[in-house]
C-alpha atoms as a PDB file:
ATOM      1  CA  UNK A   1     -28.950-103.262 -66.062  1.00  0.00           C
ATOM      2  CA  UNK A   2     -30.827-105.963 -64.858  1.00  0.00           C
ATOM      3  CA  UNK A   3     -34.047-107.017 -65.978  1.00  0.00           C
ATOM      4  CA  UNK A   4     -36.486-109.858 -64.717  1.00  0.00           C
ATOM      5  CA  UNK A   5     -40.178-110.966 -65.988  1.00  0.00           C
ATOM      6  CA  UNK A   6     -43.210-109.628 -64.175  1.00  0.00           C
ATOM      7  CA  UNK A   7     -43.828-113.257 -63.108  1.00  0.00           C
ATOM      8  CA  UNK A   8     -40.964-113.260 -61.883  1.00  0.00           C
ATOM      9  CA  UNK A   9     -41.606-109.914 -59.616  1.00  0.00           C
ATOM     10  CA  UNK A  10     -42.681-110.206 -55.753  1.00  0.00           C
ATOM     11  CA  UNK A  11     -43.473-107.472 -52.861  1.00  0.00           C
ATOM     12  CA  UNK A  12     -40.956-104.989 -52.130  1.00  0.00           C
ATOM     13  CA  UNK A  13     -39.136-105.340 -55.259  1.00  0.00           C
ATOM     14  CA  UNK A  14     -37.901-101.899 -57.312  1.00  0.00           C
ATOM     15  CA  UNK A  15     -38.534-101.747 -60.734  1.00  0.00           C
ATOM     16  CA  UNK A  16     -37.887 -98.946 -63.160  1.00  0.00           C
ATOM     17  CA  UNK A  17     -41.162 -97.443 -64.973  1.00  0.00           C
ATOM     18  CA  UNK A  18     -40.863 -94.671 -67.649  1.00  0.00           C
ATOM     19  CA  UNK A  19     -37.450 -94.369 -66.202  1.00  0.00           C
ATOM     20  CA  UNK A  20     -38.704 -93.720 -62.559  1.00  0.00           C
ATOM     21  CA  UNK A  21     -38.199 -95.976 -59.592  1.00  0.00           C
ATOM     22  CA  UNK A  22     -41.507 -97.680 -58.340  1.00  0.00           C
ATOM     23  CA  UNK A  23     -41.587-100.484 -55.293  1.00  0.00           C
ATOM     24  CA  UNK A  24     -44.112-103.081 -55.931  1.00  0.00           C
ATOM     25  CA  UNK A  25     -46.620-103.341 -53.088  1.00  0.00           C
ATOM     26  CA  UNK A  26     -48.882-106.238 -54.331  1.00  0.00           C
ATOM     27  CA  UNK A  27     -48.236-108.513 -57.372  1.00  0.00           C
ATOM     28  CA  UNK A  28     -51.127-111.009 -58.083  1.00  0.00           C
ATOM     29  CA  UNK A  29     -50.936-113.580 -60.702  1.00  0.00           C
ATOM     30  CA  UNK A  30     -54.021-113.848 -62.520  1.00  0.00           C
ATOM     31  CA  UNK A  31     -55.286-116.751 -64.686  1.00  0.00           C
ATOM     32  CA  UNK A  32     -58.759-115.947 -66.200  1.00  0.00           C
ATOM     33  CA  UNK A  33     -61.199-119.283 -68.140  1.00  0.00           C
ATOM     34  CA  UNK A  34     -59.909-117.611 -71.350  1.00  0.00           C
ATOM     35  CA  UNK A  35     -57.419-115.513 -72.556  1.00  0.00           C
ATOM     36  CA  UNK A  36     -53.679-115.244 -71.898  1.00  0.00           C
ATOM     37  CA  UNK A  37     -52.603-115.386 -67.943  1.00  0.00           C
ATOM     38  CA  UNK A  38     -51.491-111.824 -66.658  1.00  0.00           C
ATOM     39  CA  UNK A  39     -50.125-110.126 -63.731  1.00  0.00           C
ATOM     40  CA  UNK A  40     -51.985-107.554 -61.866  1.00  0.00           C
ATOM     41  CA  UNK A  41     -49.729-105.262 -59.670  1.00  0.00           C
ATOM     42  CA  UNK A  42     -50.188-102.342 -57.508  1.00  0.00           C
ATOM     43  CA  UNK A  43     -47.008 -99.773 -57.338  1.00  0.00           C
ATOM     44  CA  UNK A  44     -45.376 -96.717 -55.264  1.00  0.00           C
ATOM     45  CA  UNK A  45     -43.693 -94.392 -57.479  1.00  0.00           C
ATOM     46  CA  UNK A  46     -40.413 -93.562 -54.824  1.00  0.00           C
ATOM     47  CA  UNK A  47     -39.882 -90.006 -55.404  1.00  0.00           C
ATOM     48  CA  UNK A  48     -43.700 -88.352 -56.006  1.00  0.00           C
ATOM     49  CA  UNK A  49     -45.213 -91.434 -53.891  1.00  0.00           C
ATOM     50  CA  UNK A  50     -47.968 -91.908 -55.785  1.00  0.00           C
ATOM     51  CA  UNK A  51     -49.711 -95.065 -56.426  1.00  0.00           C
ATOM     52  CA  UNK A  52     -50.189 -96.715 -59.787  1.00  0.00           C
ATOM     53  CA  UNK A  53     -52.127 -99.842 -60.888  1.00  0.00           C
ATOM     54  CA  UNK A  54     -50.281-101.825 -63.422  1.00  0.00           C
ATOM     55  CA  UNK A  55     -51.770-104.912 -65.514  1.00  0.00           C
ATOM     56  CA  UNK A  56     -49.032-106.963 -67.593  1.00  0.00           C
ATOM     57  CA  UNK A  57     -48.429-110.095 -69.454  1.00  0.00           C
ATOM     58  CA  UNK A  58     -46.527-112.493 -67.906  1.00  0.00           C
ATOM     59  CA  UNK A  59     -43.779-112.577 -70.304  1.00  0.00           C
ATOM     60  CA  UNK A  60     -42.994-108.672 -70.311  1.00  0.00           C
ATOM     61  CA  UNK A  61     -39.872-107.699 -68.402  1.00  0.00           C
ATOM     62  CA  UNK A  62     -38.798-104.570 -66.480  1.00  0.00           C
ATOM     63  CA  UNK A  63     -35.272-103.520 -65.467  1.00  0.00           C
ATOM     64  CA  UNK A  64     -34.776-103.481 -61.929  1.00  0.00           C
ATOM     65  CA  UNK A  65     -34.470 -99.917 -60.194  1.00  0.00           C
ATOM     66  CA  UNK A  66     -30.513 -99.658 -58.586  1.00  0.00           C
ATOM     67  CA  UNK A  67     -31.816 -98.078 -55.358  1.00  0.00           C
ATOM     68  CA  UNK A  68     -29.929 -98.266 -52.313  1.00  0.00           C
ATOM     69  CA  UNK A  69     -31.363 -97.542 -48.520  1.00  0.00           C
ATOM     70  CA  UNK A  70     -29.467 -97.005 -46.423  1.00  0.00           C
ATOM     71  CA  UNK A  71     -29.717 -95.879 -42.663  1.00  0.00           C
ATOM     72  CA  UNK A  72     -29.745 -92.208 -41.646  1.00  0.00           C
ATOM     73  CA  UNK A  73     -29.346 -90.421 -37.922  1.00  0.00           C
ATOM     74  CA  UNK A  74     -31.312 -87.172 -38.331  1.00  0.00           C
ATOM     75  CA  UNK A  75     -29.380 -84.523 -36.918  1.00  0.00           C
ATOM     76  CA  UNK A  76     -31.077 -80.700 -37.366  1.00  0.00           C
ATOM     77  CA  UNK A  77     -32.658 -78.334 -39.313  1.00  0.00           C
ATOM     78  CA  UNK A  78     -32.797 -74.580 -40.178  1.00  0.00           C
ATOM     79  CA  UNK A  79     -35.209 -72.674 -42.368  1.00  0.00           C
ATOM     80  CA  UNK A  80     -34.734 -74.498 -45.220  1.00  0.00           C
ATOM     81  CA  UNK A  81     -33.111 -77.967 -44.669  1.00  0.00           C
ATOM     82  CA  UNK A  82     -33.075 -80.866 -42.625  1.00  0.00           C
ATOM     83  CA  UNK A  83     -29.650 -82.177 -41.959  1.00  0.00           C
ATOM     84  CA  UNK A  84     -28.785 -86.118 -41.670  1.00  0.00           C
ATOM     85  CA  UNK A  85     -25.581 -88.098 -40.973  1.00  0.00           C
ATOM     86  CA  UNK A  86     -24.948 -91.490 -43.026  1.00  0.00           C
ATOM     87  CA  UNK A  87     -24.865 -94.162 -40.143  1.00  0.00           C
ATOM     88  CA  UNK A  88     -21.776 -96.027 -41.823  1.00  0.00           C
ATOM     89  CA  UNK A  89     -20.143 -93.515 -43.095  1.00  0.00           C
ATOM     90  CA  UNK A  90     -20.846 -90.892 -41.079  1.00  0.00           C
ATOM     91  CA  UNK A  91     -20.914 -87.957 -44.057  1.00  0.00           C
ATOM     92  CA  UNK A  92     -23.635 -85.824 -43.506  1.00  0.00           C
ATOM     93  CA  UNK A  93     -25.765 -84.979 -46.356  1.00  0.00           C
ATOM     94  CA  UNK A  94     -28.998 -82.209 -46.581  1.00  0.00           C
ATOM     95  CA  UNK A  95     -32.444 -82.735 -47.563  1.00  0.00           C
ATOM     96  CA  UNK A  96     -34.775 -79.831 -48.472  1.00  0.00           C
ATOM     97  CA  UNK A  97     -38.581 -79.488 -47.397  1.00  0.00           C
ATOM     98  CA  UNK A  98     -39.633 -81.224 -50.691  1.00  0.00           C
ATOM     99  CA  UNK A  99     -38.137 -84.045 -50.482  1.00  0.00           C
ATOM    100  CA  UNK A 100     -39.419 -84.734 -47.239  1.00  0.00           C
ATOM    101  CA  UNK A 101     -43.012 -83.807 -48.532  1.00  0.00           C
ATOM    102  CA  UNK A 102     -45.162 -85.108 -45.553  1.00  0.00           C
ATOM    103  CA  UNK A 103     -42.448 -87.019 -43.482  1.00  0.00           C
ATOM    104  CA  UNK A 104     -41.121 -83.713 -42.179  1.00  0.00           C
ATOM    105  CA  UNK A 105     -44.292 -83.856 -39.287  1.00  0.00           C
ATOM    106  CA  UNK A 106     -42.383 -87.308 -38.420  1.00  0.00           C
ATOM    107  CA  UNK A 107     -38.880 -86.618 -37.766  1.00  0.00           C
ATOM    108  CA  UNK A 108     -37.697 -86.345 -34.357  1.00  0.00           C
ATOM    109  CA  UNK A 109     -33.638 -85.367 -33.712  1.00  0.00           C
ATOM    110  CA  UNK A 110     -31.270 -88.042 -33.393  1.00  0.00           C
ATOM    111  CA  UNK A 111     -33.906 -91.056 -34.752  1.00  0.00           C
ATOM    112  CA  UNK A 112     -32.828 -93.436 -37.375  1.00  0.00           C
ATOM    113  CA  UNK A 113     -34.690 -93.146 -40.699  1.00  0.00           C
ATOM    114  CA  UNK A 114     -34.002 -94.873 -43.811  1.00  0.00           C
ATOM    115  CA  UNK A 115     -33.030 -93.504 -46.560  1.00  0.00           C
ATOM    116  CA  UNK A 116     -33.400 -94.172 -50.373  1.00  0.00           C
ATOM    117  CA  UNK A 117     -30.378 -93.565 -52.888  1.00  0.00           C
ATOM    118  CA  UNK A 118     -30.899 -93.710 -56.507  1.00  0.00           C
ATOM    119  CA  UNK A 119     -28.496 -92.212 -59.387  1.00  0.00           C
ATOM    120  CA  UNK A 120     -26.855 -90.988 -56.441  1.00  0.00           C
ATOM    121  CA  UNK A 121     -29.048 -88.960 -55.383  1.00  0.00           C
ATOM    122  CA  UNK A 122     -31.501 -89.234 -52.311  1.00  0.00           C
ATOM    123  CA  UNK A 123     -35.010 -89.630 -53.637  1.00  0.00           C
ATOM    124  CA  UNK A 124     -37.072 -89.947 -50.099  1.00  0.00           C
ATOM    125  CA  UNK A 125     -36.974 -90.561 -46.493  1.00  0.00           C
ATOM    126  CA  UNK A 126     -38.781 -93.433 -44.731  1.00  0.00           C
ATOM    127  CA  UNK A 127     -40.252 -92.442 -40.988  1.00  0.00           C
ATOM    128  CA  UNK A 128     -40.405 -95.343 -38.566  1.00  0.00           C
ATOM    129  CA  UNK A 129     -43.999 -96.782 -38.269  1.00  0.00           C
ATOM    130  CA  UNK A 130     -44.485 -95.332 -34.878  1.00  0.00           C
ATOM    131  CA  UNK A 131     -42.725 -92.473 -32.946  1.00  0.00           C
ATOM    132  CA  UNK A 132     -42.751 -91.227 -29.491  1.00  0.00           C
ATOM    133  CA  UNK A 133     -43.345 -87.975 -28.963  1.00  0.00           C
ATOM    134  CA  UNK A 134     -44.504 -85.426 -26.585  1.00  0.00           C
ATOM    135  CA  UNK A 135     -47.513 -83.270 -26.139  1.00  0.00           C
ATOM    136  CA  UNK A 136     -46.842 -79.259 -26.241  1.00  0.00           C
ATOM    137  CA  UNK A 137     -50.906 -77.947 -27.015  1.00  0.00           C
ATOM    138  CA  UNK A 138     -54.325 -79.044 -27.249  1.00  0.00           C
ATOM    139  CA  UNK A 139     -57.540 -78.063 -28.574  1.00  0.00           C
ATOM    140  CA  UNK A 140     -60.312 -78.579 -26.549  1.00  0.00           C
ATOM    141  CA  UNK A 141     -63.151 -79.647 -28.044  1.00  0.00           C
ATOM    142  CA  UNK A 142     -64.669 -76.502 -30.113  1.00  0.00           C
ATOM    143  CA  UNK A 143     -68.007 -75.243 -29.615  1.00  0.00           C
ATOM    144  CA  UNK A 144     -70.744 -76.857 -31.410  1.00  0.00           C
ATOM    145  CA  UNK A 145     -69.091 -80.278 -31.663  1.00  0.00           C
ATOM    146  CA  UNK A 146     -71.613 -82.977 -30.411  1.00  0.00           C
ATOM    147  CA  UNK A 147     -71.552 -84.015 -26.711  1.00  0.00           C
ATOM    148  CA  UNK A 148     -70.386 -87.240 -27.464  1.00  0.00           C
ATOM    149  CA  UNK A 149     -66.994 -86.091 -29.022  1.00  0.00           C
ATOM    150  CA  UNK A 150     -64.414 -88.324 -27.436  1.00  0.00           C
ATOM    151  CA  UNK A 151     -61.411 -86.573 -28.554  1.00  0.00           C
ATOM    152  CA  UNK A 152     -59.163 -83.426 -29.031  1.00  0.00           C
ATOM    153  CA  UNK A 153     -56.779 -82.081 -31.523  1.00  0.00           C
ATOM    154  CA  UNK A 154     -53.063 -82.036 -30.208  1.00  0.00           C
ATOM    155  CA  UNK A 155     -50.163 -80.255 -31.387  1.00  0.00           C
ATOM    156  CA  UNK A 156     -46.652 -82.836 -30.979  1.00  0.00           C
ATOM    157  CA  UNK A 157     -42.963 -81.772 -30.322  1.00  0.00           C
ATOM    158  CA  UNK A 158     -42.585 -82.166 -34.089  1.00  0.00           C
ATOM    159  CA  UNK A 159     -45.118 -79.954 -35.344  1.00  0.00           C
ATOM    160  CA  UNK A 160     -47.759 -82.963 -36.276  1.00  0.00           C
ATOM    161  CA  UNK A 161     -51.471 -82.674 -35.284  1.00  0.00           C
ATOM    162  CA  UNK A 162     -53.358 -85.061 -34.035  1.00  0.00           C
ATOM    163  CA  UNK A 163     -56.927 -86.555 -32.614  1.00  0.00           C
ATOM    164  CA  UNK A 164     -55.909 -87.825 -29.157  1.00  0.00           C
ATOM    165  CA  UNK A 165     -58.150 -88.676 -26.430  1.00  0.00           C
ATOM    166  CA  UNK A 166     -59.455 -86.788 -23.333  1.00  0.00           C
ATOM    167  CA  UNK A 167     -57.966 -88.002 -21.116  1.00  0.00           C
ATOM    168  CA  UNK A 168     -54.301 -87.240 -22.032  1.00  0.00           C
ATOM    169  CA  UNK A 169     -52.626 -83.811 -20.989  1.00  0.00           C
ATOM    170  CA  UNK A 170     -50.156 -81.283 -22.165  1.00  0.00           C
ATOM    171  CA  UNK A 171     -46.839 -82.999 -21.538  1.00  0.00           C
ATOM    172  CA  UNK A 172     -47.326 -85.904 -21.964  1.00  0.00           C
ATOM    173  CA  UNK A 173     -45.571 -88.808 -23.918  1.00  0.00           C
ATOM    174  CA  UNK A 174     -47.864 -90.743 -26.329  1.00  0.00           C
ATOM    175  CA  UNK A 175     -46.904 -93.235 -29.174  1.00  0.00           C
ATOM    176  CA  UNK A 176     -48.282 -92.143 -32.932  1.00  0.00           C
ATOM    177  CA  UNK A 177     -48.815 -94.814 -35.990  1.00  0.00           C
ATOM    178  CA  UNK A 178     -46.870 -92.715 -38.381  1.00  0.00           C
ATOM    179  CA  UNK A 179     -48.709 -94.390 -41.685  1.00  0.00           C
ATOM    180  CA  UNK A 180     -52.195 -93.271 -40.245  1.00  0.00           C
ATOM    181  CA  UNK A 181     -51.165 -90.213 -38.043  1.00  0.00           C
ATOM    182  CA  UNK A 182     -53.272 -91.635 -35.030  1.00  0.00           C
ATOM    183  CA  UNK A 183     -53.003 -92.082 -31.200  1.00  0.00           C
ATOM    184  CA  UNK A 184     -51.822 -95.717 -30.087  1.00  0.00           C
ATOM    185  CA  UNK A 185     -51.169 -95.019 -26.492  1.00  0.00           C
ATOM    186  CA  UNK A 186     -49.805 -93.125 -23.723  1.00  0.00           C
ATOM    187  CA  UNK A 187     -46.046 -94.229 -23.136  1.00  0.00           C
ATOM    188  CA  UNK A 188     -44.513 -93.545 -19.325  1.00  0.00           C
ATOM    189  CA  UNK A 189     -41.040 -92.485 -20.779  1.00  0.00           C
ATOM    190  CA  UNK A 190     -38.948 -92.965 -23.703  1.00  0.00           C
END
């Protein structure tokens, strides 16, 4: 297993952490008047996705997580699972709702997500930062909402909800900022 100092740690690498995967997100070195030097980092646990704030010396070490991601065609789903096919070697593997947690809203058939392997088993799914996706319902505005409400709730293809505004209609295409679930703007066609 490898291991590397926390000085030694940037962005995006994948450590192991009471034997869970974690990507760093921020490292910051940190050199106070007095007292020892220490690294302040900010992490992602991979499989729950929650976020942990880490201060360390600069000498400690930490193995590095073995996780792979790879790239993943999403196919279908039923009731219970969402089916994808392994872009290299095309074996097609099934996720369940959990694992998905709040990606599922994201997916749209036959997109490329990436996927990420550790012990050989898939631990989460990464949506692209911004889909395309079509409008099936909206909400008008409901009644008692101020006059100066700009917006509406929609309902996408894939099952998300949204603040969109007025001016856009069932049917249409729009693009959506995955990491904040918000409107970017209306796209002519895909």
């Amino acid at each position: 297993m490898i291991t590397k100092n926390s000085n030694n740690l940037k962005k995006g690498t994948k450590i192991l952490i009471n034997s869970e995967p974690y990507i760093i997100e921020s490292s910051e070195f940190v050199k106070p008047g007095k007292g020892q030097a220490f690294i302040r980092m900010k992490l992602k646990n991979l499989i729950s996705e929650k976020l942990l704030d880490k201060t360390c010396k600069s000498t400690d070490t930490f193995h590095i997580a073995e996780v792979i991601t790879t790239s993943a065609l999403y196919l279908y789903k039923d009731v219970d699972n969402y089916f994808f096919m392994e872009k290299k070697s095309f074996e097609q593997f099934s996720l369940k709702k959990n694992v998905l947690k709040k990606h599922q809203k994201w997916l749209i058939e036959q997109n490329e997500y990436l996927v990420n392997i550790w012990n050989n088993k898939i631990i989460s799914i990464v949506p692209n930062n911004f889909i395309i996706s079509k409008i099936i319902k909206i909400n008008n505005n409901i009644k008692g909402n101020s006059v100066t409400s700009s917006t509406n709730l929609a309902i996408l293809s894939t099952g998300a909800v949204i603040k969109i505004p007025l001016f856009i209609k069932i049917g249409e295409l729009i693009k959506v900022d995955t990491r904040s679930g918000e409107y970017v703007c209306r796209v002519k066609s895909i």
